[in-house]
C-alpha atoms as a PDB file:
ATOM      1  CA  UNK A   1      87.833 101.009  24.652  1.00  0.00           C
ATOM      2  CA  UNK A   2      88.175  97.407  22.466  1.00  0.00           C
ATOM      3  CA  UNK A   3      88.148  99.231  19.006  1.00  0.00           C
ATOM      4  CA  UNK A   4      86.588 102.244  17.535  1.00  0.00           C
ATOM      5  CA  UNK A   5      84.810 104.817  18.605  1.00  0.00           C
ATOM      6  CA  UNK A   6      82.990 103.754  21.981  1.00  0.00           C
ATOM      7  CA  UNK A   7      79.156 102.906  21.893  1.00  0.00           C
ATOM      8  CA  UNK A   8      77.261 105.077  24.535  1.00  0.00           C
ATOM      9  CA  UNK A   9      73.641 104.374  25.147  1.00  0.00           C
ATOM     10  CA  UNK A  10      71.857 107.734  26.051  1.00  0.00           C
ATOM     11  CA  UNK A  11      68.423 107.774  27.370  1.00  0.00           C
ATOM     12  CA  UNK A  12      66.486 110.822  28.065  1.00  0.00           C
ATOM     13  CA  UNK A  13      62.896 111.391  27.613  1.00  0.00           C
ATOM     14  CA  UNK A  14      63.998 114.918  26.397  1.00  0.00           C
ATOM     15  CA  UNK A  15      64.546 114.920  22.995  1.00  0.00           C
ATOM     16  CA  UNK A  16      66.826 118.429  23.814  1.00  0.00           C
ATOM     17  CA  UNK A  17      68.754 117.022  26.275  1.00  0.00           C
ATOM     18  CA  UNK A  18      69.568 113.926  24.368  1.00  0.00           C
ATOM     19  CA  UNK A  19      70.478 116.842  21.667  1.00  0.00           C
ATOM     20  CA  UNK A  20      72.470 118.293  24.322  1.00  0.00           C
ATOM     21  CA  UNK A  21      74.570 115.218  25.944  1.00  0.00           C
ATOM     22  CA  UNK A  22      75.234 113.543  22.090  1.00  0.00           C
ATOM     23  CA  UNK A  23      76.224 116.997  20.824  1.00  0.00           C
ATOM     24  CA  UNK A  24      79.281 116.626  23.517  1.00  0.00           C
ATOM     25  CA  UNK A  25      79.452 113.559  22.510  1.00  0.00           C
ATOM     26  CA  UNK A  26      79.844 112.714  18.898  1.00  0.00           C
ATOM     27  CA  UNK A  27      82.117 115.647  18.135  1.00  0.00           C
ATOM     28  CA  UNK A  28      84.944 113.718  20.445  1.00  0.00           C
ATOM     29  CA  UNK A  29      84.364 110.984  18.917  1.00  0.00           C
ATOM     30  CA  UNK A  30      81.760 108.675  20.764  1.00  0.00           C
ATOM     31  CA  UNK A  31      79.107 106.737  18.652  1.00  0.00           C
ATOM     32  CA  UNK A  32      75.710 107.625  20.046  1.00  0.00           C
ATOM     33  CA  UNK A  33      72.391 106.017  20.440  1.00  0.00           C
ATOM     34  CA  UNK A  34      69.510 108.068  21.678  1.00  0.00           C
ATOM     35  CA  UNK A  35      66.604 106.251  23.265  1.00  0.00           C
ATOM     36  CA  UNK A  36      63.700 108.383  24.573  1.00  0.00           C
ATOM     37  CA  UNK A  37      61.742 105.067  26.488  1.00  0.00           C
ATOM     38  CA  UNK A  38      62.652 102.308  28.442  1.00  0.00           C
ATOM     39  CA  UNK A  39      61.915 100.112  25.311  1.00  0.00           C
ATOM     40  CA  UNK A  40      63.537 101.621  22.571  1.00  0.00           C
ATOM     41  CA  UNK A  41      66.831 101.851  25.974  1.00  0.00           C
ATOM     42  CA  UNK A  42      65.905  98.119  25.734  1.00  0.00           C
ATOM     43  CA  UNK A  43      65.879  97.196  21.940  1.00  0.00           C
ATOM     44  CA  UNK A  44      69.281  99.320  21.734  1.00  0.00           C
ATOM     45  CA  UNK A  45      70.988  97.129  23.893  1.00  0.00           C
ATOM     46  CA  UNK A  46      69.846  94.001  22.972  1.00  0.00           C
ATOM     47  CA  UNK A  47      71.137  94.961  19.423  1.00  0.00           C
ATOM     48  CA  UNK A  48      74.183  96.977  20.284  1.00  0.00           C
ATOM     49  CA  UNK A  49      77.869  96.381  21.727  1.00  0.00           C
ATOM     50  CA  UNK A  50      77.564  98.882  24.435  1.00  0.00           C
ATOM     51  CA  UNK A  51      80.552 100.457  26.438  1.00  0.00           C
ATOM     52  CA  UNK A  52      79.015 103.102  28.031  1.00  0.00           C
ATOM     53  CA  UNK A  53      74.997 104.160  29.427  1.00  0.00           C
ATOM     54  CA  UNK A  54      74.433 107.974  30.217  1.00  0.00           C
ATOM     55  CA  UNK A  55      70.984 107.663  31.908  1.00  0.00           C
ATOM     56  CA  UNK A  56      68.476 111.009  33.262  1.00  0.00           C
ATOM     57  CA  UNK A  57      66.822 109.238  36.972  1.00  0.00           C
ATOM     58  CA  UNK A  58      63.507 110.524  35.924  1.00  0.00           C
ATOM     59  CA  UNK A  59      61.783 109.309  32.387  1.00  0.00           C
ATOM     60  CA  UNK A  60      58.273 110.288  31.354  1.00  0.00           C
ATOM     61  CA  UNK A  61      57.018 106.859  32.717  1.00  0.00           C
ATOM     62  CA  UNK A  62      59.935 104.970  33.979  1.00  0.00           C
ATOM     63  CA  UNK A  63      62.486 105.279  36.393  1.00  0.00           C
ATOM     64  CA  UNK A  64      65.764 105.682  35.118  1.00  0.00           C
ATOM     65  CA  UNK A  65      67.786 103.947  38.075  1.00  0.00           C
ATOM     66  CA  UNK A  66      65.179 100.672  37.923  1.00  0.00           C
ATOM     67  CA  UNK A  67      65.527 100.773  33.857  1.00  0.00           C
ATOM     68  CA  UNK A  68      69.426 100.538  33.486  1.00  0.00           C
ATOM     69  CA  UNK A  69      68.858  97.716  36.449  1.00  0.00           C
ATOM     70  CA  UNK A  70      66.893  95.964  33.581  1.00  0.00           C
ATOM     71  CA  UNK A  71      69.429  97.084  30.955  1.00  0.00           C
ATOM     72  CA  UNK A  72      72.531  94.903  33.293  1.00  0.00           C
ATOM     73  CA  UNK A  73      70.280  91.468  32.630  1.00  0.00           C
ATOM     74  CA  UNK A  74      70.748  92.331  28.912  1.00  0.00           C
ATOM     75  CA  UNK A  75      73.473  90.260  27.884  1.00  0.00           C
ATOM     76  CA  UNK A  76      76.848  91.328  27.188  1.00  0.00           C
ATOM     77  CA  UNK A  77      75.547  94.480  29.213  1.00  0.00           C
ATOM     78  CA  UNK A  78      76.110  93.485  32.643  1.00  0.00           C
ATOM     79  CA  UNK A  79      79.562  95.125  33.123  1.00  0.00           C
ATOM     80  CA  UNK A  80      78.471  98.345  31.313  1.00  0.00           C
ATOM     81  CA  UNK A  81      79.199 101.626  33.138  1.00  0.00           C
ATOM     82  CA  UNK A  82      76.676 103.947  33.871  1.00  0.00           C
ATOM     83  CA  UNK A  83      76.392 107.637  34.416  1.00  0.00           C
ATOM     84  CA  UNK A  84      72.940 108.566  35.764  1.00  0.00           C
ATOM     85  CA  UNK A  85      72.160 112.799  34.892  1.00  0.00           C
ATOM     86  CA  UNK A  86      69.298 114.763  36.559  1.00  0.00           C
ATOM     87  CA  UNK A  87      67.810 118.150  37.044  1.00  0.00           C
ATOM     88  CA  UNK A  88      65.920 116.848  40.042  1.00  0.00           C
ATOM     89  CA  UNK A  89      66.872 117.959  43.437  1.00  0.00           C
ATOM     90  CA  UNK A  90      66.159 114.597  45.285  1.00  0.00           C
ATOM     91  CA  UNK A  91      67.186 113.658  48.335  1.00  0.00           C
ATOM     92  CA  UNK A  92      70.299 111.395  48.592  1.00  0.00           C
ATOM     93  CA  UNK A  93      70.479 111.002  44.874  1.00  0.00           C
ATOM     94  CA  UNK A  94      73.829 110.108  44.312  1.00  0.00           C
ATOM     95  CA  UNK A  95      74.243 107.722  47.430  1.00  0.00           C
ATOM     96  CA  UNK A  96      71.510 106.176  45.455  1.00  0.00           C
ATOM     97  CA  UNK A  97      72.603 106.171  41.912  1.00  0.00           C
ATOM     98  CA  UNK A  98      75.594 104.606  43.098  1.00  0.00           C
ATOM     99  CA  UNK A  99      73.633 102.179  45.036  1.00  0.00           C
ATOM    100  CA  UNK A 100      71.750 101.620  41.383  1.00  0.00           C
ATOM    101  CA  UNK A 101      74.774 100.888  39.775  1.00  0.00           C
ATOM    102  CA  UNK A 102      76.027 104.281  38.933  1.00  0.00           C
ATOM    103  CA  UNK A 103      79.264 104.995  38.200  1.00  0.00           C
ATOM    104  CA  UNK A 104      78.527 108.907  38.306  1.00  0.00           C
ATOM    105  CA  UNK A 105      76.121 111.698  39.026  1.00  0.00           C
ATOM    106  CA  UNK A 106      75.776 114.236  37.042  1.00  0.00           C
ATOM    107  CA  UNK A 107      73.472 117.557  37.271  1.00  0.00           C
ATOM    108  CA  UNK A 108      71.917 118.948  34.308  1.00  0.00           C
ATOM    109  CA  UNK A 109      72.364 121.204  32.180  1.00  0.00           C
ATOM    110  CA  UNK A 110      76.148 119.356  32.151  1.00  0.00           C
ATOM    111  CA  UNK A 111      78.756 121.086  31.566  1.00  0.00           C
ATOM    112  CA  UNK A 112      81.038 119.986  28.406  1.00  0.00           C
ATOM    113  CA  UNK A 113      84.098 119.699  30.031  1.00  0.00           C
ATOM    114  CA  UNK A 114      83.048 117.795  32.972  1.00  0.00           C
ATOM    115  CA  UNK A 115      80.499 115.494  30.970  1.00  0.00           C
ATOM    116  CA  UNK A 116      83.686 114.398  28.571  1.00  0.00           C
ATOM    117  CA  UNK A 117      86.071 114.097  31.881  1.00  0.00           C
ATOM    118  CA  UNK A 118      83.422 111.833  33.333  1.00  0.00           C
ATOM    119  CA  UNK A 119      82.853 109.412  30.243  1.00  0.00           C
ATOM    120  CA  UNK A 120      86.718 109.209  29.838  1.00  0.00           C
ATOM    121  CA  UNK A 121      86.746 107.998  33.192  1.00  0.00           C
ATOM    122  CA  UNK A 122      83.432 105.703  33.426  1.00  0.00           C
ATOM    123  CA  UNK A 123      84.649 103.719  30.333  1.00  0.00           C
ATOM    124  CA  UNK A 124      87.983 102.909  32.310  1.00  0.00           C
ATOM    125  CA  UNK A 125      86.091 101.442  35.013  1.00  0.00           C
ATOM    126  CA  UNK A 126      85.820  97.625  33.052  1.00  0.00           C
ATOM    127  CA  UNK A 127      89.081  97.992  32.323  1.00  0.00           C
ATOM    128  CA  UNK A 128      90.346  98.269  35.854  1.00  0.00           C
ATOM    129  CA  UNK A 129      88.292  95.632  36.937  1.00  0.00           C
ATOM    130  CA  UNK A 130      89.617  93.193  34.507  1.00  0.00           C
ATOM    131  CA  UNK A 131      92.864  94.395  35.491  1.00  0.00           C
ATOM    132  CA  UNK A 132      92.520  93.756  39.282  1.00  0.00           C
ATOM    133  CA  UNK A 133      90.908  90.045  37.968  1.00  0.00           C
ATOM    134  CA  UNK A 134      94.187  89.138  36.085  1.00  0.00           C
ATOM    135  CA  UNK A 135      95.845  90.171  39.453  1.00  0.00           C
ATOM    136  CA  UNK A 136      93.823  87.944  41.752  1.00  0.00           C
ATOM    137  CA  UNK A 137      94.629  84.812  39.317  1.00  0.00           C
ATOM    138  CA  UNK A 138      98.045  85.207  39.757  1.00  0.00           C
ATOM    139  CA  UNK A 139      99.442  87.572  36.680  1.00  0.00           C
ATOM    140  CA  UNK A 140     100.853  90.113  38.440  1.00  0.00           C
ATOM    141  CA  UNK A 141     102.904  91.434  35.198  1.00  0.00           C
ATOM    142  CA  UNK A 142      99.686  92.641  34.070  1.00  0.00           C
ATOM    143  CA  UNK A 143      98.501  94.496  36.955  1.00  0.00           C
ATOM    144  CA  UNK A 144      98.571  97.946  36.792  1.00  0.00           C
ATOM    145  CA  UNK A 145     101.470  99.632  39.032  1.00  0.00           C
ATOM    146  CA  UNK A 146      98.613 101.786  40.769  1.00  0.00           C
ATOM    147  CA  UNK A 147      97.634  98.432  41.781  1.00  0.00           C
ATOM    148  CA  UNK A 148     100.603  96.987  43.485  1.00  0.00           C
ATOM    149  CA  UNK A 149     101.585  96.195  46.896  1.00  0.00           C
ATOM    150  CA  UNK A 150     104.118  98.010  47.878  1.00  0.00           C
ATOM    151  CA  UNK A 151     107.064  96.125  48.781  1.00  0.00           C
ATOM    152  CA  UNK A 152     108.380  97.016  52.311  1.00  0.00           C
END
């Protein structure tokens, strides 16, 4: 995270679920924004440093994996994780959320623990990237160890 408390984008079209998800949330410390439509999800980001978007598949209207698509052409949102929930039993949902762009897959009603496990991890994800980046242009004392070749 670059500074403060990290800026996650939830969008739900169910106001309790939103409840739900930024209720985990805020009380460890994560700034929320709550959209419940694919333009408010819109207006946030275009207004918003985002690091992280917790997105339900299935909106009122809208399709939640074809909306956060839309949300990646917003700039300075491109490289924003994103962790798609659902109640829906759908066939090969998370081989497509990940297809979409999805980090993880989560079922709802999400459990607490595992919802704040997940969003630790999803908002390392740009940070491993730009690590592996420094690597391939030749600063390999900033690579993580994890990272390294190891020497034979």
């Amino acid at each position: 995270m670059p500074h403060g408390p990290a800026s996650v984008l939830l969008i739900d079209y169910d106001q309790f679920s939103l409840a739900n998800i930024a209720g985990i949330l805020e009380p460890a410390g994560y700034k929320c924004h709550c959209a419940r439509d694919p333009e408010s999800a819109l207006k946030t980001a275009r207004h918003t440093s985002l690091d992280l978007i917790v997105c339900d598949v299935r909106l009122d209207s809208a399709n939640g994996m074809e909306l956060c698509q839309e949300l990646r052409k917003v700039p300075g949102a491109s490289e924003v994780p994103v962790i798609y929930v659902s109640t829906a039993q759908l066939p090969d949902i998370v081989r497509r959320s990940h297809e979409a762009g999805g980090a993880y897959y989560l079922r709802k009603p999400v459990d607490p623990d595992v919802m704040l496990e997940i969003v630790g991890k999803a908002l390392w994800f740009p940070h491993l990237v730009q690590s592996q980046l420094r690597y391939e242009q030749g600063n390999e004392q900033l690579r993580p160890a994890a990272f390294r070749k190891r020497e034979r």
